[in-house]
Protein backbone atom coordinates (compact mmCIF):
# COMPACT_ATOMS: atom_id res chain seq x y z
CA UNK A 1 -8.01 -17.06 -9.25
CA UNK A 2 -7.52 -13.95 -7.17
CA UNK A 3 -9.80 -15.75 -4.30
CA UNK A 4 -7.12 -19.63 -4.27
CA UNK A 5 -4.55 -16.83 -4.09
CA UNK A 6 -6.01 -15.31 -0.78
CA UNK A 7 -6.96 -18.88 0.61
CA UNK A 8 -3.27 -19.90 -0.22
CA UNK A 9 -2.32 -16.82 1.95
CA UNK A 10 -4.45 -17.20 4.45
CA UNK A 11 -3.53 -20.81 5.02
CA UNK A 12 0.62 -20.57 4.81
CA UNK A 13 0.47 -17.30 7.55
CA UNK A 14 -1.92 -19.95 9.71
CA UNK A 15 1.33 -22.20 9.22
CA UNK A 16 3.80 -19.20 9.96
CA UNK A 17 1.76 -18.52 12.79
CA UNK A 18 1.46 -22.10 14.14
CA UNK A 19 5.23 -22.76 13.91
CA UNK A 20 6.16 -19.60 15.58
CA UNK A 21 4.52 -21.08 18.66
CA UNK A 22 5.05 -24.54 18.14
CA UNK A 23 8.04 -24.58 16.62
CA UNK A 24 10.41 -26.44 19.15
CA UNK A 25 8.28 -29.07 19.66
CA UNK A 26 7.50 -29.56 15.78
CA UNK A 27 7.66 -33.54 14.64
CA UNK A 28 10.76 -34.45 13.77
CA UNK A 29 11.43 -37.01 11.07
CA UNK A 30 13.83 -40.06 11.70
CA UNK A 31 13.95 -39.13 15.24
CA UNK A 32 16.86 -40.53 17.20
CA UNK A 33 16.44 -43.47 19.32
CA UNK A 34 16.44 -42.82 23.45
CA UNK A 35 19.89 -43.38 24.00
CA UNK A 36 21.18 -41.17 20.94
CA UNK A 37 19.18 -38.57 22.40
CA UNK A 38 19.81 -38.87 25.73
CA UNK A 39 23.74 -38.27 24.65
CA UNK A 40 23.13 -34.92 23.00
CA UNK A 41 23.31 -31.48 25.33
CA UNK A 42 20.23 -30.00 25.92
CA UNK A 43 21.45 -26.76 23.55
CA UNK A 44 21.63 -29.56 20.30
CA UNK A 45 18.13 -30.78 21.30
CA UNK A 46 16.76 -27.44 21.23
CA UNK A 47 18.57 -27.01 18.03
CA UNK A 48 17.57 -30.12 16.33
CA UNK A 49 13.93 -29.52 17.18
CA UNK A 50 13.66 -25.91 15.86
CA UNK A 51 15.60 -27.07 12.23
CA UNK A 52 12.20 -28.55 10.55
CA UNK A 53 10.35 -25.40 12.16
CA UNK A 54 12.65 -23.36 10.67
CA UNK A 55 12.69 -24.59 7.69
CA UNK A 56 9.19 -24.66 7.48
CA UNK A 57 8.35 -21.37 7.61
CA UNK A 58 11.32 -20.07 5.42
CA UNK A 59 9.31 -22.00 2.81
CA UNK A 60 5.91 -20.86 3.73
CA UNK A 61 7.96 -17.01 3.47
CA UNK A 62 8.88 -17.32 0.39
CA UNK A 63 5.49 -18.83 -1.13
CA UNK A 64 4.40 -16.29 0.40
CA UNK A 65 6.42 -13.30 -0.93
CA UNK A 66 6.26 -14.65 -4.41
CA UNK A 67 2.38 -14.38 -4.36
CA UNK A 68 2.49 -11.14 -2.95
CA UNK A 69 4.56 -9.93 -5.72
CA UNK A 70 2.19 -11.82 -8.34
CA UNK A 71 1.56 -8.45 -9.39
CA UNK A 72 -0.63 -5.66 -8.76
CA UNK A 73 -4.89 -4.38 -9.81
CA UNK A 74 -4.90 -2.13 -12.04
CA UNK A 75 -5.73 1.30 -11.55
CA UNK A 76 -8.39 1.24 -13.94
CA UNK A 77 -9.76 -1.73 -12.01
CA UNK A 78 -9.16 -0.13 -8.35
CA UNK A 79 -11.22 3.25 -9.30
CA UNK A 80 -14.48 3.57 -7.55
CA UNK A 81 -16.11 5.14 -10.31
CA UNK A 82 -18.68 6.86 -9.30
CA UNK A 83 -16.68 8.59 -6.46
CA UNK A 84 -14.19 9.38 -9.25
CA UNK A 85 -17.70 11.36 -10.84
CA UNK A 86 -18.12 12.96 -7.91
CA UNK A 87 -14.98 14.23 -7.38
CA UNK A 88 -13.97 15.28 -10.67
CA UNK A 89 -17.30 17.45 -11.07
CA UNK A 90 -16.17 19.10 -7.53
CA UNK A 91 -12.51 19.56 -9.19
CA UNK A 92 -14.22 21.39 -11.94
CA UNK A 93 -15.77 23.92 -9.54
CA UNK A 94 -12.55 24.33 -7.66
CA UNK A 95 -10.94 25.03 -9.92
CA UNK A 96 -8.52 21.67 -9.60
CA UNK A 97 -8.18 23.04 -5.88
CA UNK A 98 -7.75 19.32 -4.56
CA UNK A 99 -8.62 20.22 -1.16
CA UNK A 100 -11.31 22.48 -1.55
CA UNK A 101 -12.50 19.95 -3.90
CA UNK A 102 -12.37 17.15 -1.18
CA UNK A 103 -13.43 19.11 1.94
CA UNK A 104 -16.95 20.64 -0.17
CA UNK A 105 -17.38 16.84 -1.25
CA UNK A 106 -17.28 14.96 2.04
CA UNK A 107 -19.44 18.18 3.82
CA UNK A 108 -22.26 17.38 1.55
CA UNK A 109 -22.24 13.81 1.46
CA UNK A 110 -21.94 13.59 5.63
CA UNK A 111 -24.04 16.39 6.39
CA UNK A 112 -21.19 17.87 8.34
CA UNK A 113 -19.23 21.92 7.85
CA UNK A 114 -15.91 22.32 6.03
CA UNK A 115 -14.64 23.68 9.46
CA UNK A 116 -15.16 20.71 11.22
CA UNK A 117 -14.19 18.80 8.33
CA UNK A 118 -10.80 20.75 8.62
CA UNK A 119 -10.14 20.31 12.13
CA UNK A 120 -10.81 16.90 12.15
CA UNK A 121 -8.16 16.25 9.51
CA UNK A 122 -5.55 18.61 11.02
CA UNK A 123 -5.65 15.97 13.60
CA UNK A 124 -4.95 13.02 11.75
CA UNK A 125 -1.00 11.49 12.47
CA UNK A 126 1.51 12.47 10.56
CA UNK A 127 3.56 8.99 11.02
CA UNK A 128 0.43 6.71 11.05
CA UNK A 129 -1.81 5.31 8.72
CA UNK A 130 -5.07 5.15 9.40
CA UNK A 131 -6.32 3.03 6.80
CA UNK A 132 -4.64 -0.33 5.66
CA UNK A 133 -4.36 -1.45 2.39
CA UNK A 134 -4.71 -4.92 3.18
CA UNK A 135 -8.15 -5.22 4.14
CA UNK A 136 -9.89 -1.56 3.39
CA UNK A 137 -10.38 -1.82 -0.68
CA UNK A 138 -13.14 1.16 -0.44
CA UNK A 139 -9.69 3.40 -0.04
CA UNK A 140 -7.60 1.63 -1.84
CA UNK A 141 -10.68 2.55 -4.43
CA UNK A 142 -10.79 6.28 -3.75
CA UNK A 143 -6.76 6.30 -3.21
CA UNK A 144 -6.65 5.22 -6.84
CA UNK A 145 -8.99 7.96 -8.02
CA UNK A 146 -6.93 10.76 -5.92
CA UNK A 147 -3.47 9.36 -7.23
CA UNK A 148 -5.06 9.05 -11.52
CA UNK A 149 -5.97 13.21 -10.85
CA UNK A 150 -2.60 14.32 -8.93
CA UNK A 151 -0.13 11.91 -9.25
CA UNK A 152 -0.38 9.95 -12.48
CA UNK A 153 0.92 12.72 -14.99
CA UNK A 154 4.29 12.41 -13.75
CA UNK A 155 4.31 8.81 -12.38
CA UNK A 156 2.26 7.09 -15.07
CA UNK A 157 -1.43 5.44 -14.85
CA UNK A 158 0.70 2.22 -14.25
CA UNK A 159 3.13 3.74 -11.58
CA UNK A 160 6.16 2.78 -13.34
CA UNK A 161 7.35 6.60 -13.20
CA UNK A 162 7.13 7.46 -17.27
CA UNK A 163 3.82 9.78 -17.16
CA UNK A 164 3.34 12.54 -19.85
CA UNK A 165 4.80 15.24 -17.56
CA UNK A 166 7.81 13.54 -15.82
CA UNK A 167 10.86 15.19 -16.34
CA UNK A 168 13.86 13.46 -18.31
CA UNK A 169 16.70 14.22 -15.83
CA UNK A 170 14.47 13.88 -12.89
CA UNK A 171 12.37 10.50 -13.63
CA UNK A 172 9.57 9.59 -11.19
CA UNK A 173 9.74 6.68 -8.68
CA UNK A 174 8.78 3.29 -10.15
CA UNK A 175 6.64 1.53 -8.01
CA UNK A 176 6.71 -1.64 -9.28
CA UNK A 177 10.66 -1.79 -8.66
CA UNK A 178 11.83 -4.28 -6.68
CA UNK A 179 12.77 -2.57 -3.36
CA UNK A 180 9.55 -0.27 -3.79
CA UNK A 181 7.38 -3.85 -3.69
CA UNK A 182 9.73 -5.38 -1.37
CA UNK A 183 9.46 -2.53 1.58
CA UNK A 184 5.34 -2.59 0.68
CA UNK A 185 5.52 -6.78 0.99
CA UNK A 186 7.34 -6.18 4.20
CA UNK A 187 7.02 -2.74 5.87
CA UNK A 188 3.61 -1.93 4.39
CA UNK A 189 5.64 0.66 2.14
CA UNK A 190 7.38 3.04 4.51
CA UNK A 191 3.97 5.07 4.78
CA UNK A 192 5.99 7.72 7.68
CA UNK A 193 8.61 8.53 4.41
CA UNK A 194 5.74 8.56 1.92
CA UNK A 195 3.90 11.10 3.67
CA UNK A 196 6.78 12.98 4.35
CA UNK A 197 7.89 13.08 0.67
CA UNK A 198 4.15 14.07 -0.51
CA UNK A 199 3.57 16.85 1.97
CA UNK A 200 6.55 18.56 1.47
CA UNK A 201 8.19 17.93 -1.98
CA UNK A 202 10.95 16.02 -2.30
CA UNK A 203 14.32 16.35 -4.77
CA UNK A 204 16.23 19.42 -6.71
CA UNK A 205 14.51 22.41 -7.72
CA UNK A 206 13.19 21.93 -11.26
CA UNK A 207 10.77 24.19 -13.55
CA UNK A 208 7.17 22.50 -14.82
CA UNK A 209 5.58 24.75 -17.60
CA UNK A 210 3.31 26.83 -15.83
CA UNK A 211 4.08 26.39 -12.26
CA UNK A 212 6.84 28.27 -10.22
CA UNK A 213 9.95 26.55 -9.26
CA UNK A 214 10.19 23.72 -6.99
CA UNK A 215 10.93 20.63 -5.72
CA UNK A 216 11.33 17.68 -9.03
CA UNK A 217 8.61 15.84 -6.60
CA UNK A 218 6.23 18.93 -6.18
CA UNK A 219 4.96 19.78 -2.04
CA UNK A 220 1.06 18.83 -2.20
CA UNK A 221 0.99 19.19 1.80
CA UNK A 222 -1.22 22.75 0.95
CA UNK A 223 -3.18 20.90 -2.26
CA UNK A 224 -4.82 17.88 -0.54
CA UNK A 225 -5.74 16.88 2.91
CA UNK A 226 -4.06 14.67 5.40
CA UNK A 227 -6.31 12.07 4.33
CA UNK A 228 -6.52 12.10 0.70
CA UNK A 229 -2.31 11.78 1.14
CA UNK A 230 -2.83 8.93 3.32
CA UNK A 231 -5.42 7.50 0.94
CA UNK A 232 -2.61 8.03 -1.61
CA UNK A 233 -0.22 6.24 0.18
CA UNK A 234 -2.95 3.24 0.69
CA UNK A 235 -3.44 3.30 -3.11
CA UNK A 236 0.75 2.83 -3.55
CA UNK A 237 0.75 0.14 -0.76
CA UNK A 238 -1.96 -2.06 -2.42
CA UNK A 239 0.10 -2.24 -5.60
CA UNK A 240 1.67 -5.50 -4.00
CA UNK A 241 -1.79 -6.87 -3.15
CA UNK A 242 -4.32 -8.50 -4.50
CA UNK A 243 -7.57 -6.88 -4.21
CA UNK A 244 -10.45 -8.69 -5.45
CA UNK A 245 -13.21 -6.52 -4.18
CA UNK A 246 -11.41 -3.50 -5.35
CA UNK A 247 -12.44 -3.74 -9.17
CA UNK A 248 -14.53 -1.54 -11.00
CA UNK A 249 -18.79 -1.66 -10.43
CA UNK A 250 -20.25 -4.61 -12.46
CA UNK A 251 -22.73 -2.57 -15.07
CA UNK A 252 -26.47 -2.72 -13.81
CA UNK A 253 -29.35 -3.40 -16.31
């Protein structure tokens, strides 16, 4: 089902796409005869030929949307498992130092040093994405595992904001919401605001057990890299996608 869905897709933006081009000279039904049309202004022609265009694609839009918003993988499905092995064992050694954690992990599985590692990331934008959760499911796979360690307690392992350690007064975001899916459907979810809000905390100063006080929506800007934050923010953005390749490894004999 998940692959009709993406030829369905695939074949109303090739109509969005066609009629955006096409769309004033698009067939017209019951087409008036010569001498009707030769009475009209030039403005009404243009106006009468862009109506079934226009109508055409506000259909094709809202097909669209609605299978979009079909609903999202899970996040036991989007986990790359093994990389979630990988990384929790390096968690365990760093003491749940995210960022150590990720660094150590990516210098011994690219044969590169933690300093170049570092710099490298220090350079990634602050406003851009660099992956895209429409088409790169090997980080929507590792997004998932980073957001289950460091994000679900508070937002849930469904993302609808009721985890074990969210506060009454100060409830996580629910991204399944409506205008969370809608700006992800539309405006790949406002990744520049997301980044901003993970980095450096966001909301009133609360108390957690255990932790000092700060923000309700804790700063993780010194906890993880840029990229594992924009690999979050991938993860968040593919909840209004489907992702067929991004289930979990088929068992091997």
């Amino acid at each position: 089902q998940p692959l009709r869905r993406q030829k369905r897709v695939r074949a109303l933006s090739r109509l969005i796409r066609q009629n955006r081009i096409h769309g004033a000279d698009a067939p017209i039904v019951n087409d008036p005869q010569p001498h009707e049309e030769s009475a009209r202004t030039p403005r009404q022609s243009v106006a009468r030929n862009a109506r079934p265009a226009k109508v055409a694609i506000a259909g094709a839009l809202v097909t669209l949307f609605a299978i979009r918003c079909a609903g999202p993988v899970s996040m036991t499905d989007a986990i790359d498992h093994q990389y979630e092995t990988d990384y929790v064992t390096r968690l365990n050694h760093e003491n749940a130092d995210g960022r150590a954690a990720w660094l150590k992990w990516k210098a011994e599985t690219e044969k590169r040093g933690v300093e170049e590692l570092e710099r490298e990331d220090a350079e990634l934008s602050s406003t851009r994405n660099p992956f895209d959760a429409y088409k790169d499911a090997d980080a929507v796979r590792r997004g998932a595992v980073l957001y289950k360690y460091h994000c679900a307690r508070c937002h849930g392992d469904d993302a609808r904001g009721r985890g074990p350690s969210a506060l009454p007064d100060y409830p996580a975001n629910d991204f399944h919401d409506f205008g969370q899916r809608f700006a992800a459907t539309l405006h790949r979810g406002a990744p520049r605001r997301w980044f901003r809000s993970i980095t450096n905390g966001t909301g009133d100063i609360v108390t957690y057990p255990d932790e000092p006080p700060g923000p309700a929506m804790p700063a993780f800007g010194a906890k993880l890299t840029r990229e594992q934050i924009w690999l979050l923010i991938t993860y968040l953005q593919s909840l209004d996608v489907h992702f067929p390749t991004a289930t979990a490894p088929q068992a091997t004999e």
